[in-house]
N, C-alpha and C. Protein backbone atom coordinates (compact mmCIF):
# COMPACT_ATOMS: atom_id res chain seq x y z
N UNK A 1 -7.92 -5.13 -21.20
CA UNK A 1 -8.67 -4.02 -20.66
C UNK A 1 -7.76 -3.23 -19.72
N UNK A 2 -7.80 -2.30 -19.92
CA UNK A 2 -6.72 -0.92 -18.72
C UNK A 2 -7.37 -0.53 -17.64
N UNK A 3 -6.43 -0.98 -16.81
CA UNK A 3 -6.79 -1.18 -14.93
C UNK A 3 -8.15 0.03 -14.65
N UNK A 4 -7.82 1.10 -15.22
CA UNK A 4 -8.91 2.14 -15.24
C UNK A 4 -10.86 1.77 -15.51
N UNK A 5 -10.79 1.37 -16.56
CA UNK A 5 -11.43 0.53 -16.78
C UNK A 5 -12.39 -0.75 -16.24
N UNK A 6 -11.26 -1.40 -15.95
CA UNK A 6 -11.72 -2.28 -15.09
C UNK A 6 -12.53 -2.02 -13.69
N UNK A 7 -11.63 -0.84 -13.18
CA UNK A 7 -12.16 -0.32 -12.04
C UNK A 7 -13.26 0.66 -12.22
N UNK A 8 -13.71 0.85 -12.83
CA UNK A 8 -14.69 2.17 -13.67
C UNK A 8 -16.06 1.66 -13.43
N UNK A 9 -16.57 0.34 -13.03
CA UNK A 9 -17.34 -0.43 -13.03
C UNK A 9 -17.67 -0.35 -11.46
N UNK A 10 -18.94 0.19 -11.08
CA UNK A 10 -18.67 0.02 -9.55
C UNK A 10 -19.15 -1.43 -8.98
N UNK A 11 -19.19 -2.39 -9.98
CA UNK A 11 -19.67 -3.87 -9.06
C UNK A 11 -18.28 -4.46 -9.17
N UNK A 12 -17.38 -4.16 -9.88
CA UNK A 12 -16.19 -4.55 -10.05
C UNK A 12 -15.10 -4.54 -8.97
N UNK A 13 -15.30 -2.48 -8.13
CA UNK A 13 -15.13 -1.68 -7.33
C UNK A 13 -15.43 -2.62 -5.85
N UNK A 14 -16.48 -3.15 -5.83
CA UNK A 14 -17.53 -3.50 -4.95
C UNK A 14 -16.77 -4.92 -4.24
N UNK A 15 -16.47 -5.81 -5.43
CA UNK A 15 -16.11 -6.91 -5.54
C UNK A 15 -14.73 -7.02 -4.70
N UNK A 16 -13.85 -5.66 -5.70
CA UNK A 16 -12.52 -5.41 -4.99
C UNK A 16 -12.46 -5.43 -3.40
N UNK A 17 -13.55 -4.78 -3.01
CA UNK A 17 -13.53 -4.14 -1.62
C UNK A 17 -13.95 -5.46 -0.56
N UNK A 18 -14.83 -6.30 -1.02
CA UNK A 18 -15.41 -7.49 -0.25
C UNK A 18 -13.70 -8.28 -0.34
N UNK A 19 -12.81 -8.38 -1.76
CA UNK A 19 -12.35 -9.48 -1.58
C UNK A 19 -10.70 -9.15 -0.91
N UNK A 20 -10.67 -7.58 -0.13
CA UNK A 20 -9.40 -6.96 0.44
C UNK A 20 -9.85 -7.39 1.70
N UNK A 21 -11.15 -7.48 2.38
CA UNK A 21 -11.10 -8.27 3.72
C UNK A 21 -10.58 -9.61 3.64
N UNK A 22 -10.71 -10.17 2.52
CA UNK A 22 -9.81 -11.94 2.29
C UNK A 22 -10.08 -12.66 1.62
N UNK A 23 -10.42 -13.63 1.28
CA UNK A 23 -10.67 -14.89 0.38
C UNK A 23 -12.18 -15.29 1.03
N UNK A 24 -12.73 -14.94 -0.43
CA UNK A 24 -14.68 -15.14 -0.38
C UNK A 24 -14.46 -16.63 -1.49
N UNK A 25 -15.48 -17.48 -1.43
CA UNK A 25 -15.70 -18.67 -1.71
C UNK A 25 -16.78 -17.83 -2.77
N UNK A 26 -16.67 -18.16 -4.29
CA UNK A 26 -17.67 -17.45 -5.39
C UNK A 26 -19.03 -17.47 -4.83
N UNK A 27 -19.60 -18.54 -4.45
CA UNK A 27 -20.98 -18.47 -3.83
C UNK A 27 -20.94 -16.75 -3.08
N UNK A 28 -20.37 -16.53 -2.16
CA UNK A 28 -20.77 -15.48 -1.37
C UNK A 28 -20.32 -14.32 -1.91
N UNK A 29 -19.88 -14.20 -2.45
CA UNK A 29 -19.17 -13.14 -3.22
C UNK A 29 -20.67 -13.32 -4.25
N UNK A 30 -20.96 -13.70 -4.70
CA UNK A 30 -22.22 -13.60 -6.01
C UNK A 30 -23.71 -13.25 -5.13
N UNK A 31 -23.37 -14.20 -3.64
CA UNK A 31 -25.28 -13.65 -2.89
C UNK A 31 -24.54 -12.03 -2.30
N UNK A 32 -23.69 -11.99 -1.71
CA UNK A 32 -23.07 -10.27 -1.61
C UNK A 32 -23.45 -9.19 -2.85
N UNK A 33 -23.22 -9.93 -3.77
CA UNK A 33 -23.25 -8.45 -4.52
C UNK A 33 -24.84 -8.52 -5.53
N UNK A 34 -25.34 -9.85 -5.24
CA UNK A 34 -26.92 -9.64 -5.89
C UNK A 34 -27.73 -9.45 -5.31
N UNK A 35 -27.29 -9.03 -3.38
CA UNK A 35 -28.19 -8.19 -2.73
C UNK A 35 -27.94 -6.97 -3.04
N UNK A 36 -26.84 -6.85 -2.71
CA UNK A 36 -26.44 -5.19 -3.10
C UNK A 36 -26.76 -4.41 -4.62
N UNK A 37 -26.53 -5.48 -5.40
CA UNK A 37 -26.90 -4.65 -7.23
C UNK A 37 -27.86 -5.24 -7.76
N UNK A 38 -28.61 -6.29 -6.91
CA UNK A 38 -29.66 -7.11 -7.88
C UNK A 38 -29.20 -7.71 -9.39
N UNK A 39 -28.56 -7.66 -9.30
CA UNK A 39 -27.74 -8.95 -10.46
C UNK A 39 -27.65 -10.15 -10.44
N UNK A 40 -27.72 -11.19 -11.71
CA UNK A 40 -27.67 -12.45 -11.50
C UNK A 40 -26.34 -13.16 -11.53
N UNK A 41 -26.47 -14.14 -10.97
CA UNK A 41 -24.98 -15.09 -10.45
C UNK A 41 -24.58 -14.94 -12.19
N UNK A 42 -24.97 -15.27 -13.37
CA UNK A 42 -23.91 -15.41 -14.70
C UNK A 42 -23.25 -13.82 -15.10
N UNK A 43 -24.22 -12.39 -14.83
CA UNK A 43 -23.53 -11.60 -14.28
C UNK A 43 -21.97 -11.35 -13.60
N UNK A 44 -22.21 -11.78 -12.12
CA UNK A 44 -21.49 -11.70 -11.65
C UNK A 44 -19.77 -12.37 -11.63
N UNK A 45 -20.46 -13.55 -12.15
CA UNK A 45 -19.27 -14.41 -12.45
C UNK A 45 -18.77 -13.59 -13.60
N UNK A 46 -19.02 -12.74 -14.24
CA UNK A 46 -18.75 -12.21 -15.91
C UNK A 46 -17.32 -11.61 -15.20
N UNK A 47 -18.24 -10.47 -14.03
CA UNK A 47 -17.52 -9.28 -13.28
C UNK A 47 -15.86 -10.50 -12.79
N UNK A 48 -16.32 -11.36 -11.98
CA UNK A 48 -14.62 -12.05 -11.27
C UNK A 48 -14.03 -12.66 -12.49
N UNK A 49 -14.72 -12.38 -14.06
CA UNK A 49 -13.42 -13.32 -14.90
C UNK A 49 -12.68 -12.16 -15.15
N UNK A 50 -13.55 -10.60 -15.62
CA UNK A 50 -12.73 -9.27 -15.60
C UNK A 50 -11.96 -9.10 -15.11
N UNK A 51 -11.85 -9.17 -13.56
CA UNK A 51 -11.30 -9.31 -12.61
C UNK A 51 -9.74 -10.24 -12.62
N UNK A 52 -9.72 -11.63 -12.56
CA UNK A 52 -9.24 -12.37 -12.60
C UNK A 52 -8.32 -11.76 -13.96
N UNK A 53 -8.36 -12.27 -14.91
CA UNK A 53 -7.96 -11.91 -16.19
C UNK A 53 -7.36 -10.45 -16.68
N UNK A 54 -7.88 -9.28 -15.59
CA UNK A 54 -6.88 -8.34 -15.60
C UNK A 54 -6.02 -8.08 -14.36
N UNK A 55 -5.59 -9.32 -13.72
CA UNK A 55 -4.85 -9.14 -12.50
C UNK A 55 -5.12 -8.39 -11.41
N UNK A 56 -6.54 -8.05 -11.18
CA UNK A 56 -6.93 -7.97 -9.90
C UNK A 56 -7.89 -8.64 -8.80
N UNK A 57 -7.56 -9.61 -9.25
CA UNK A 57 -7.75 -11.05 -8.42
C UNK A 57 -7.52 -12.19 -8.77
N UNK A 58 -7.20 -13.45 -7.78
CA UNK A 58 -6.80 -14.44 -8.39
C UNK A 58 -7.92 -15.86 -7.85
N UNK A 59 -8.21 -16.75 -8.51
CA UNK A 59 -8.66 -18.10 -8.20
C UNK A 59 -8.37 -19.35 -7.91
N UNK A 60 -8.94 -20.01 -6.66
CA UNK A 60 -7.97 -21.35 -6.38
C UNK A 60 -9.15 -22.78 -6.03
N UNK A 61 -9.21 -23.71 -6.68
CA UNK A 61 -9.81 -24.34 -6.45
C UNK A 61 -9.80 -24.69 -5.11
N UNK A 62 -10.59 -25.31 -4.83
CA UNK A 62 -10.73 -26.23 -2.88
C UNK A 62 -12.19 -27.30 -3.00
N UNK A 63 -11.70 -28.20 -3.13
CA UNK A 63 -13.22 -29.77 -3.60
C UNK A 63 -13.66 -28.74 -4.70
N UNK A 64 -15.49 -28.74 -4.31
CA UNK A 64 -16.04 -28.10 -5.42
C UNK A 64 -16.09 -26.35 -5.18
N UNK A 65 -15.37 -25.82 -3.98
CA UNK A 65 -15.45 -24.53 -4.47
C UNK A 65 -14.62 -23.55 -4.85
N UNK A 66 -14.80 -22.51 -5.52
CA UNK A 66 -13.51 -21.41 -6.17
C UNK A 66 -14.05 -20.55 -5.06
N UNK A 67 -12.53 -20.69 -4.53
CA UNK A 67 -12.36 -19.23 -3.60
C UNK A 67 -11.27 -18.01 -4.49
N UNK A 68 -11.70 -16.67 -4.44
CA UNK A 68 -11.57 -15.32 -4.78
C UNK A 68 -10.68 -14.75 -3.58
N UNK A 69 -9.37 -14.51 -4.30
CA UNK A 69 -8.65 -13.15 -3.69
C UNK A 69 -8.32 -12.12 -4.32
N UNK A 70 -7.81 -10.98 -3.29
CA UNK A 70 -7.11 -10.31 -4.12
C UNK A 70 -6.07 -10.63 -4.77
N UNK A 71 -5.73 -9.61 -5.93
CA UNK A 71 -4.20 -10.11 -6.39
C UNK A 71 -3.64 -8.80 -6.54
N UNK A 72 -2.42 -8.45 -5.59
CA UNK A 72 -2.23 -6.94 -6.09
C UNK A 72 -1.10 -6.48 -7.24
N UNK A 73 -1.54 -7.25 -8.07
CA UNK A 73 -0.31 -7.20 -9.57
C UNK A 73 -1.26 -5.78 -10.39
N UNK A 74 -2.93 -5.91 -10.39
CA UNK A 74 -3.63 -4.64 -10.95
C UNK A 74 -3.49 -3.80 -10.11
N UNK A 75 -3.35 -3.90 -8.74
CA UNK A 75 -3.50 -2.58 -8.35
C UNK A 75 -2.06 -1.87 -7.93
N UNK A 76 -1.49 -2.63 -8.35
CA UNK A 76 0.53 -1.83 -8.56
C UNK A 76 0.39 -1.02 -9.79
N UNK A 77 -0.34 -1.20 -10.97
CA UNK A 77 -0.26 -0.69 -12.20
C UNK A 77 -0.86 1.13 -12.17
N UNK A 78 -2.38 0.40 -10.97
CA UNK A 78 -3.07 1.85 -10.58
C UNK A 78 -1.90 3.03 -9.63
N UNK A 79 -1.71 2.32 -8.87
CA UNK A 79 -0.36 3.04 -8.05
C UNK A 79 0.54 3.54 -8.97
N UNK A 80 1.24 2.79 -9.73
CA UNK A 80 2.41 3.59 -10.66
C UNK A 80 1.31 5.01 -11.09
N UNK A 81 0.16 4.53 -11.69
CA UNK A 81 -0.62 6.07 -12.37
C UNK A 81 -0.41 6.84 -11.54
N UNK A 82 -0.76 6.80 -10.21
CA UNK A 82 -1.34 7.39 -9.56
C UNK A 82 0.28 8.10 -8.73
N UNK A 83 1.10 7.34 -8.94
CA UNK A 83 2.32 8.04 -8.16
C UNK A 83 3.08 8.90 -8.89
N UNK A 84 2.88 9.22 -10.26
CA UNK A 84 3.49 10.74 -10.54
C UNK A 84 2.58 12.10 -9.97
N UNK A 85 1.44 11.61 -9.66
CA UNK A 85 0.94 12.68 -8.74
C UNK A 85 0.91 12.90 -7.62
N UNK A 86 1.92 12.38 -6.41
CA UNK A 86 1.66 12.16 -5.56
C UNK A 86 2.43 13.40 -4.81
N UNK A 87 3.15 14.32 -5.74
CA UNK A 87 4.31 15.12 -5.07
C UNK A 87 3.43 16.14 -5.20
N UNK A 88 2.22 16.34 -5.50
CA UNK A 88 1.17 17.18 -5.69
C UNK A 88 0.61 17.57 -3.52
N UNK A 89 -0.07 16.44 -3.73
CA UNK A 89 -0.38 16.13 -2.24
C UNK A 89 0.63 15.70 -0.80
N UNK A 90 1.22 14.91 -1.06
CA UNK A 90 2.40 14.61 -0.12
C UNK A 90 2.85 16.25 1.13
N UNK A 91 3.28 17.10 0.44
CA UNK A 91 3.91 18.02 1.00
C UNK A 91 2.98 18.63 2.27
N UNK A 92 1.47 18.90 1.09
CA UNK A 92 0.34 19.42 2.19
C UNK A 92 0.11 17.96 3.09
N UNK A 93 0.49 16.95 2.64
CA UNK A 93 0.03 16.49 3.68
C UNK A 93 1.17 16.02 5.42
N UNK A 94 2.50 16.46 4.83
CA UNK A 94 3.44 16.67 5.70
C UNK A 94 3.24 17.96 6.59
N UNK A 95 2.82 18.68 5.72
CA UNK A 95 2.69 19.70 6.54
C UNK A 95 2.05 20.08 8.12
N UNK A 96 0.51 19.51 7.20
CA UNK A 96 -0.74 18.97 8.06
C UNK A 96 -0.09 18.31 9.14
N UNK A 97 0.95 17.29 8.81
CA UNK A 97 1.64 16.09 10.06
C UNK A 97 2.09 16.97 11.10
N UNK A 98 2.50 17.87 10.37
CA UNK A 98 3.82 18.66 11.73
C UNK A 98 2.82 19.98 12.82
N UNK A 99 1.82 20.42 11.71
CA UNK A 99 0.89 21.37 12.47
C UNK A 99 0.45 20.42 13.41
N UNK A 100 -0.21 19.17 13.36
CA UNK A 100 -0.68 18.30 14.23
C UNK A 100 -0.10 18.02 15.20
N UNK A 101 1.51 17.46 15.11
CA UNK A 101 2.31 17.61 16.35
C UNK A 101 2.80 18.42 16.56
N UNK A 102 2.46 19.89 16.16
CA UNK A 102 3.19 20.88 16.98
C UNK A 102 1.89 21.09 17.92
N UNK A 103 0.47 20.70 17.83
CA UNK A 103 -0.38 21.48 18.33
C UNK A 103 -0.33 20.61 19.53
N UNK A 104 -0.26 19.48 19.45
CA UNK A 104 -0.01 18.33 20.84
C UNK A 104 0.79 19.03 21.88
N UNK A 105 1.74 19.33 20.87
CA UNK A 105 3.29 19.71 22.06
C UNK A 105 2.78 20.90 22.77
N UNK A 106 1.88 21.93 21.95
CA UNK A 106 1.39 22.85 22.79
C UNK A 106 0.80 22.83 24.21
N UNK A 107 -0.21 21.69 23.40
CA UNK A 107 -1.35 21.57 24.66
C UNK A 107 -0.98 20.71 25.72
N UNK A 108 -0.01 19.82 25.15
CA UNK A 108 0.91 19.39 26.74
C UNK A 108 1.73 20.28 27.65
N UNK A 109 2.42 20.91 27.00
CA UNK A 109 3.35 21.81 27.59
C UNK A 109 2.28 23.31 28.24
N UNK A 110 0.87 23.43 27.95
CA UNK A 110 0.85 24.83 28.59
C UNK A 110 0.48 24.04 29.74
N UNK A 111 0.64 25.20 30.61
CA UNK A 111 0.39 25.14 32.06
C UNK A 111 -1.45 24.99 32.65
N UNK A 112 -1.41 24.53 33.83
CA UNK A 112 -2.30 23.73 34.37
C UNK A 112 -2.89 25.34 35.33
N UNK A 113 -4.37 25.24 34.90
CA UNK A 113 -4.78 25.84 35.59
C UNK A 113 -5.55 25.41 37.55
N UNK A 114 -5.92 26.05 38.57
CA UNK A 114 -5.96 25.33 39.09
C UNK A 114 -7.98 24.66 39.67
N UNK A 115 -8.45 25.47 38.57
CA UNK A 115 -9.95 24.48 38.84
C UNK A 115 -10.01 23.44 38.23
N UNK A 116 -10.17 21.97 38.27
CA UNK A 116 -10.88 21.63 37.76
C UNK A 116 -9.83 20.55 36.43
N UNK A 117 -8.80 21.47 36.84
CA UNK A 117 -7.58 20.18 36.04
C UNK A 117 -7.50 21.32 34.57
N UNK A 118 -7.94 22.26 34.69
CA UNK A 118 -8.30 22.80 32.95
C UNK A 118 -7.29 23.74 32.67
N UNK A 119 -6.47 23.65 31.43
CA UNK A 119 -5.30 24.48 30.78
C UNK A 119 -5.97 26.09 30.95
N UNK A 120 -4.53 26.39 30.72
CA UNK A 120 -4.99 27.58 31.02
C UNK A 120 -5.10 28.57 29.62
């Protein structure tokens, strides 16, 4: 399945996002997202083999439970897509950087009026 895809799914999306704060134990990761989507645990487990199996997350036993991480081998694949476009945005967003610190340097450097502490 192509990373696109995979991610195209917003319980999939969902899953991603719970398991970038860290390593969820499957139990909570399955009552998390069958409050949120009303789905059942064989559901959900469907969603972390997708997951698992297209390299954006990985599984580790511990006694009886499987704990869920991320794995960022799928989401390097999304990045490569996503980085021939990046010379699109980048520039405006350098730009944006420098208007921002030029406007600082302004408002430090003007002069002090004398009520009240307020620029002038």
């Amino acid at each position: 399945m192509h990373a696109f895809e995979v991610l195209a799914d917003p319980v999939r999306r969902r899953i991603l996002e719970f398991l970038g704060s860290g390593e969820m134990a499957s139990g909570e990761v399955v009552e998390a997202i069958r409050a949120e989507f009303g789905i059942t645990q064989a559901a959900v487990s469907q969603h972390l083999k997708v997951l698992r199996e297209s390299g954006f997350a990985r599984v580790r036993a511990e006694a009886q439970r499987r704990l869920y991480s991320l794995d960022a081998s799928g989401l390097q694949s999304v990045d490569a897509w996503v980085g021939q476009f990046r010379s699109f945005w980048e520039p405006k967003l350098d730009a944006l950087a420098t208007e921002i610190a030029r406007g600082k340097r302004e408002r430090r450097s003007a002069p002090m009026t004398g009520r009240a502490g307020k620029r002038a």
